[in-house]
C-alpha atoms as a PDB file:
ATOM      1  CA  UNK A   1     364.595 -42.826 232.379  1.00  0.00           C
ATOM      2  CA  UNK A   2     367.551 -40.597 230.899  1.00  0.00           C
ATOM      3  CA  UNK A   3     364.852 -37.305 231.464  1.00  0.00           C
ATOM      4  CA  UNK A   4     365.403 -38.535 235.119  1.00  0.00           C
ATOM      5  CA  UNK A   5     369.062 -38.567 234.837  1.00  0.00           C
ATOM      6  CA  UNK A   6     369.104 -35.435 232.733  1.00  0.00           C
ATOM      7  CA  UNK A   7     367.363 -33.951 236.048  1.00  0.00           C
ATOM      8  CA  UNK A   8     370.029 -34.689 238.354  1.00  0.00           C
ATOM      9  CA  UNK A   9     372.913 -32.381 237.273  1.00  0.00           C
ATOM     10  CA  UNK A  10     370.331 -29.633 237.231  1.00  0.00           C
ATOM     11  CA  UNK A  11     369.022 -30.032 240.075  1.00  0.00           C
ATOM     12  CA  UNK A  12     372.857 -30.281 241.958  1.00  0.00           C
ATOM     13  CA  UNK A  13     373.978 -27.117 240.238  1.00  0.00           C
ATOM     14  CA  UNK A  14     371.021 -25.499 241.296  1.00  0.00           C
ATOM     15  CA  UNK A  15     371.411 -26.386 244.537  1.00  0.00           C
ATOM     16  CA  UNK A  16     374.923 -25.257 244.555  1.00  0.00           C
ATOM     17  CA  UNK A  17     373.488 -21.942 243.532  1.00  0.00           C
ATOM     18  CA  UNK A  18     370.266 -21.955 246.140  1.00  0.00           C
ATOM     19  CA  UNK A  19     373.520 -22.684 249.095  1.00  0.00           C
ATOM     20  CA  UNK A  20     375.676 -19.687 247.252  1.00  0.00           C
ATOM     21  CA  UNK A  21     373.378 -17.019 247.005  1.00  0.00           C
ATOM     22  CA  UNK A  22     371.929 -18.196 251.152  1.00  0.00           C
ATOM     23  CA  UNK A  23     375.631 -18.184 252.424  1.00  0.00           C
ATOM     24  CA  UNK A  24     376.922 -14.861 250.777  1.00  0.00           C
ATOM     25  CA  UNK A  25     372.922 -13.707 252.272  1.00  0.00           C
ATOM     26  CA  UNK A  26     373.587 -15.028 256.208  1.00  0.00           C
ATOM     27  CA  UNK A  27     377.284 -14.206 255.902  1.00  0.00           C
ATOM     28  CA  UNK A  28     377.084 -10.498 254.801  1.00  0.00           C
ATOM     29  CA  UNK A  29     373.974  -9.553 257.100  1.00  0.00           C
ATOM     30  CA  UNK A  30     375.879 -11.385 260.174  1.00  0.00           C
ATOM     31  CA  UNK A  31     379.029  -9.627 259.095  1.00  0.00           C
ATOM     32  CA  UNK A  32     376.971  -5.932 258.704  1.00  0.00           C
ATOM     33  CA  UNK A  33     374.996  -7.395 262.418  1.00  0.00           C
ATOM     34  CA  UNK A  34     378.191  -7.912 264.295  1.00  0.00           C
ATOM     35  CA  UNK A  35     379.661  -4.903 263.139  1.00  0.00           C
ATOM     36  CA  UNK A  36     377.037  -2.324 263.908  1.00  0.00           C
ATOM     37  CA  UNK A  37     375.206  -3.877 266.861  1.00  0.00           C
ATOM     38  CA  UNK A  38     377.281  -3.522 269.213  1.00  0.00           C
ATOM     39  CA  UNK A  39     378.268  -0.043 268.346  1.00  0.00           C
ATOM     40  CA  UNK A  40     373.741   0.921 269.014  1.00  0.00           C
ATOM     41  CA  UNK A  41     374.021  -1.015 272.145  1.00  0.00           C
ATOM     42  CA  UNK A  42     375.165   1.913 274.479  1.00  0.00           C
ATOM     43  CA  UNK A  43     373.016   4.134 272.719  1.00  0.00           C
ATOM     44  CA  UNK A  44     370.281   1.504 272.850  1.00  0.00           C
ATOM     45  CA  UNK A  45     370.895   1.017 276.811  1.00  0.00           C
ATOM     46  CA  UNK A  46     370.590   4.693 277.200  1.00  0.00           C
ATOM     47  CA  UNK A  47     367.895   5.635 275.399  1.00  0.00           C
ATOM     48  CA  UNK A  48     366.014   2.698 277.285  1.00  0.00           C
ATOM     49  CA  UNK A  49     366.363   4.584 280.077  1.00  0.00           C
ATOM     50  CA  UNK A  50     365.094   7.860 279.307  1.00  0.00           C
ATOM     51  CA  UNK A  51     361.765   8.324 280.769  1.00  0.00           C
ATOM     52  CA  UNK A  52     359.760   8.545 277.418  1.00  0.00           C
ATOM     53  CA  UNK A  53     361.410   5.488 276.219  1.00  0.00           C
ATOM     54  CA  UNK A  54     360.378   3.593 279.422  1.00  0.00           C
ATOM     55  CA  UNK A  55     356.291   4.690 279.366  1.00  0.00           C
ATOM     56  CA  UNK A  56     356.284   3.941 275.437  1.00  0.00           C
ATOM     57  CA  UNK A  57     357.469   0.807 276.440  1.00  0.00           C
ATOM     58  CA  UNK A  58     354.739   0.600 279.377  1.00  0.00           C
ATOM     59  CA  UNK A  59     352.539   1.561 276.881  1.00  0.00           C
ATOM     60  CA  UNK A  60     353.331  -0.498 274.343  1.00  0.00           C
ATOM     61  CA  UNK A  61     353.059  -3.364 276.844  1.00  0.00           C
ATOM     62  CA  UNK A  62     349.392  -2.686 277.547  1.00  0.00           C
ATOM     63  CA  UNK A  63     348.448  -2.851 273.520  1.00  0.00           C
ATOM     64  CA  UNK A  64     346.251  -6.081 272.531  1.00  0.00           C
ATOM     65  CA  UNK A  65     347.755  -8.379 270.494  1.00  0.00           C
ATOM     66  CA  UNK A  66     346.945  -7.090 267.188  1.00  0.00           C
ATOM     67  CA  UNK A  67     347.499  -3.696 267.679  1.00  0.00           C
ATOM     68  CA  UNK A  68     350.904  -4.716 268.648  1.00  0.00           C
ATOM     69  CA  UNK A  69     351.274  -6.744 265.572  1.00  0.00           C
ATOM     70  CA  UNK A  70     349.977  -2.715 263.677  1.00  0.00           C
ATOM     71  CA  UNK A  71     352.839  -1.111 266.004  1.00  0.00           C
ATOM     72  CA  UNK A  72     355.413  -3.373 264.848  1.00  0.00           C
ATOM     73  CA  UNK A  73     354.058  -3.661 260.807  1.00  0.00           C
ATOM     74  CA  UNK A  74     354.019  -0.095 260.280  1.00  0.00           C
ATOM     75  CA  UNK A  75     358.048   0.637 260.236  1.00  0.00           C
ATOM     76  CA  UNK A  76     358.704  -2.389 259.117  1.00  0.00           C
ATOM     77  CA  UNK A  77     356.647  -2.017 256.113  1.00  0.00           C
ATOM     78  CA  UNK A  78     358.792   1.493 255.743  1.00  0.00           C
ATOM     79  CA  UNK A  79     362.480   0.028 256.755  1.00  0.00           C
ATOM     80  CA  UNK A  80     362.708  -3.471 255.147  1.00  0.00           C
ATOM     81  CA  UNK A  81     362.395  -2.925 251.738  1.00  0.00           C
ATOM     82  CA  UNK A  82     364.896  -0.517 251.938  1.00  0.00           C
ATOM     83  CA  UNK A  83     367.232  -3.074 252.333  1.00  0.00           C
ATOM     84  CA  UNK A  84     366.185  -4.622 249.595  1.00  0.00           C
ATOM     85  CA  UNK A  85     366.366  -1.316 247.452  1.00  0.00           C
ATOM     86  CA  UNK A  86     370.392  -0.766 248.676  1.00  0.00           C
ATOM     87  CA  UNK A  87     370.734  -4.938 247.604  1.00  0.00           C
ATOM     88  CA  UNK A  88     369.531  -3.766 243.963  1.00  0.00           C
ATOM     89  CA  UNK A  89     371.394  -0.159 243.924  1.00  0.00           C
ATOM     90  CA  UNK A  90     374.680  -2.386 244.813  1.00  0.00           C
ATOM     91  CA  UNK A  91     373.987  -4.866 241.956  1.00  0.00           C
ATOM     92  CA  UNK A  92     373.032  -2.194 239.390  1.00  0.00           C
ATOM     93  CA  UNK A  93     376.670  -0.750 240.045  1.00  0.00           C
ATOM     94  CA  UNK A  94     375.742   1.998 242.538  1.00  0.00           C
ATOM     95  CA  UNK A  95     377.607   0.298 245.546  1.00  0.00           C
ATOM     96  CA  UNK A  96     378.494   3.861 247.930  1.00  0.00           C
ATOM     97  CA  UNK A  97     374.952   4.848 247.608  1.00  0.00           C
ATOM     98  CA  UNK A  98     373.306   1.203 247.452  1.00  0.00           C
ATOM     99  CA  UNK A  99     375.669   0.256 250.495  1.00  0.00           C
ATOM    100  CA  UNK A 100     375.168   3.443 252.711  1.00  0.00           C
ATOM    101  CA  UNK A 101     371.592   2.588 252.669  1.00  0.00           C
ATOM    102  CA  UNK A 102     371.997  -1.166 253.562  1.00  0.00           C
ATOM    103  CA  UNK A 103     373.754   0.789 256.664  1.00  0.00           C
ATOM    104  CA  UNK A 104     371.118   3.370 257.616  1.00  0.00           C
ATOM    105  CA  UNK A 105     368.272   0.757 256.992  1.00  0.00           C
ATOM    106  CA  UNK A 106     369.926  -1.656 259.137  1.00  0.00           C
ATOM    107  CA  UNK A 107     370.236   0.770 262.062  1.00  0.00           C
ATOM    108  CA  UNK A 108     367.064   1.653 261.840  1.00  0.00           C
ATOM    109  CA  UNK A 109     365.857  -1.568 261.898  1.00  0.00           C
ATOM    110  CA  UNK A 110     368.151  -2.368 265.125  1.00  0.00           C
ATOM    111  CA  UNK A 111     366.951   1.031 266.656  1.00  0.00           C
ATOM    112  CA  UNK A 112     363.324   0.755 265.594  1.00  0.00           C
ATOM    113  CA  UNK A 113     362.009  -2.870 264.936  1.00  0.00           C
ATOM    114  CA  UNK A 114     363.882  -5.025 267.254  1.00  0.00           C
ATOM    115  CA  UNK A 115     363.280  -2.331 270.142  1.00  0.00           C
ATOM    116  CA  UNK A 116     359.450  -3.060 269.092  1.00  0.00           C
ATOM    117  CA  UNK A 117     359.585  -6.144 268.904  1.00  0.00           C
ATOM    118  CA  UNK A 118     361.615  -7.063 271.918  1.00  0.00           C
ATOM    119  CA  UNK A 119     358.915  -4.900 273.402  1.00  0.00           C
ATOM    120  CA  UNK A 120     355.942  -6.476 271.960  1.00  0.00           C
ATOM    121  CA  UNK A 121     357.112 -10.054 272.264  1.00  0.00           C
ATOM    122  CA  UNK A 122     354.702 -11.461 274.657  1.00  0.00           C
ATOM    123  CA  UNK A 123     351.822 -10.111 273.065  1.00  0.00           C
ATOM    124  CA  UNK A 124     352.611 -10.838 269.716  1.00  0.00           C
ATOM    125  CA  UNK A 125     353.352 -14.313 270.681  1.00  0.00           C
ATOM    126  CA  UNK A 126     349.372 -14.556 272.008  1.00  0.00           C
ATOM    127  CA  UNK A 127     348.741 -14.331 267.735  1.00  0.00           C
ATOM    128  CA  UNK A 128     348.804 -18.178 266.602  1.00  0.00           C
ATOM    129  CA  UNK A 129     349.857 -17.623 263.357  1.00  0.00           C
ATOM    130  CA  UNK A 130     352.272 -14.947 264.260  1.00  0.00           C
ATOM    131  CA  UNK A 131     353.826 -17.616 266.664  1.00  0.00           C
ATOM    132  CA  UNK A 132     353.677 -19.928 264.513  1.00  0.00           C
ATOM    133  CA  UNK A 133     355.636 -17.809 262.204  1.00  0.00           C
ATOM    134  CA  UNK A 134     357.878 -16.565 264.000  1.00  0.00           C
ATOM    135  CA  UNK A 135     359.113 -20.655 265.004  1.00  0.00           C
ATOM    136  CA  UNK A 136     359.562 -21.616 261.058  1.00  0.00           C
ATOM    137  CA  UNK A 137     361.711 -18.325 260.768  1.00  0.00           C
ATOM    138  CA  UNK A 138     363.655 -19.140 263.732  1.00  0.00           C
ATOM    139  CA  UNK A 139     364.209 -22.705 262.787  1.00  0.00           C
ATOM    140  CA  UNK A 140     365.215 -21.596 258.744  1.00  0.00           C
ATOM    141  CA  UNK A 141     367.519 -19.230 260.408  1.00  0.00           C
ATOM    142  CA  UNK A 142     369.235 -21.867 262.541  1.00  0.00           C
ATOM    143  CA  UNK A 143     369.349 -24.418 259.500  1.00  0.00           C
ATOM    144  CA  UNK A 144     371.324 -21.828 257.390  1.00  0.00           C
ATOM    145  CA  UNK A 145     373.273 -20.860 259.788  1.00  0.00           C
ATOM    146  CA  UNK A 146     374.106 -24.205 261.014  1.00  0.00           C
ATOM    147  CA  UNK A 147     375.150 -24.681 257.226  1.00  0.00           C
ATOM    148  CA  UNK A 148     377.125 -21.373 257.094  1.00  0.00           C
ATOM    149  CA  UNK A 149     378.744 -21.402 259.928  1.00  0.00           C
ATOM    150  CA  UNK A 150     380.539 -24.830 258.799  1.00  0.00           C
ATOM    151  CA  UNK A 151     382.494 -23.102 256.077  1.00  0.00           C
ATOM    152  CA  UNK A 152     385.553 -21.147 256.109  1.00  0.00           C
ATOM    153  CA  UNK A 153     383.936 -18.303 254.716  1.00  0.00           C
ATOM    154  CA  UNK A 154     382.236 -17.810 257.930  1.00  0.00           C
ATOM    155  CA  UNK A 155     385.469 -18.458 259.706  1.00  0.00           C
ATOM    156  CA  UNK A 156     386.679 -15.589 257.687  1.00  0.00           C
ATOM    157  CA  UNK A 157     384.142 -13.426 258.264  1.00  0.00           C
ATOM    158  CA  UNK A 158     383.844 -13.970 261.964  1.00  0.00           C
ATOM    159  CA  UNK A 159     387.794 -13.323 262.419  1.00  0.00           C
ATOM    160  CA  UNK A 160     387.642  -9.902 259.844  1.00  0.00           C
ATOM    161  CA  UNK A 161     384.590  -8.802 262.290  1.00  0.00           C
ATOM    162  CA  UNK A 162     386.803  -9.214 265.244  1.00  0.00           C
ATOM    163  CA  UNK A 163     389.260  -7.271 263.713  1.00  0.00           C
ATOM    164  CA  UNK A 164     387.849  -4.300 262.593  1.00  0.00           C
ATOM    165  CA  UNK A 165     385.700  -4.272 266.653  1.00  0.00           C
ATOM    166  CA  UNK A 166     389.456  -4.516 268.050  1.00  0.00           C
ATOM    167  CA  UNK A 167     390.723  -2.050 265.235  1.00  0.00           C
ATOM    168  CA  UNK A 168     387.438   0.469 266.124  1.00  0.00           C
ATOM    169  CA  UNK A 169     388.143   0.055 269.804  1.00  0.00           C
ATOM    170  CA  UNK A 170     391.711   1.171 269.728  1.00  0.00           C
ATOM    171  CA  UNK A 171     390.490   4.268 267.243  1.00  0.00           C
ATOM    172  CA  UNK A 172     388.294   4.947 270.011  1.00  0.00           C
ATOM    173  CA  UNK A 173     390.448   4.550 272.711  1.00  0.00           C
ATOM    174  CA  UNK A 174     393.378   6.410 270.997  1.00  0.00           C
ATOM    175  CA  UNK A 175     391.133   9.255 270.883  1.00  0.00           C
ATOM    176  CA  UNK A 176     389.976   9.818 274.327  1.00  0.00           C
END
């Protein structure tokens, strides 16, 4: 009986920790998301319309299933962990090199792998598993973000992101 009790503080601080480490998680990459997408989404609109962009995409569109899933694996094998890498470089102290390439390797992923898989979707959505997938990550995603977005860190956040878009847009503006 008092091993059960023993459990019960443990298992609350650790769940402190497990809602820590997932809200300083959602809140940075939403922060680092807000921030640079819409910055890529001219480019993104324009280089959607340049003719080789439009018959990849046609082409792309006429892949089977699983060679859509290849298209798709193949940078994101190459780009993801490299956020990972810049997560470690930061904690081991090297946070200008370590947060640089949390920057390049999230613009690449906005350039490359959501352009692919925005793409793809339909097909890759044919792949049971894949679709299946894809729904549990959607539905963790909303859970801790329906739990982040409660707390005034993300209130923070949110307002410091509108901030530095207003502050960026008068920079740019100033200089035309």
């Amino acid at each position: 009986m008092s091993e059960h009790k023993d459990r019960g503080p443990a298992v609350a601080v650790l769940r402190v920790i497990v809602n820590i480490v997932v809200g300083v998680f959602v809140v940075g990459y939403t922060l680092l998301d807000d921030l640079l997408f819409p910055l890529f989404r001219p480019l993104i609109g324009w280089l959607s319309g340049l003719k080789l962009f439009e018959k990849l995409g046609a082409l792309i569109q006429l892949l089977p299933p699983y060679a859509m899933l290849v298209v798709l694996a193949v940078p994101f094998v190459l780009i993801e962990p490299l956020k990972i890498f810049a997560l470690w470089w930061i904690a081991s102290g090297h946070i200008i090199q370590g947060g640089a390439l949390l920057i390049v390797s999230h613009i690449l992923s906005i350039l490359i792998l959501e352009r692919l898989y925005h793409t793809g979707h339909d097909q890759l959505m044919r792949i049971g598993w894949f679709k299946t997938l894809m729904s549990w990550l959607v539905r963790l995603r909303d859970i801790a973000l329906g739990f982040v977005t409660q707390t005034a860190a993300w209130r923070w956040v949110k307002g410091t992101a509108a901030a530095i878009r207003a502050w960026l847009r008068g920079l740019l503006q100033s200089a035309r």
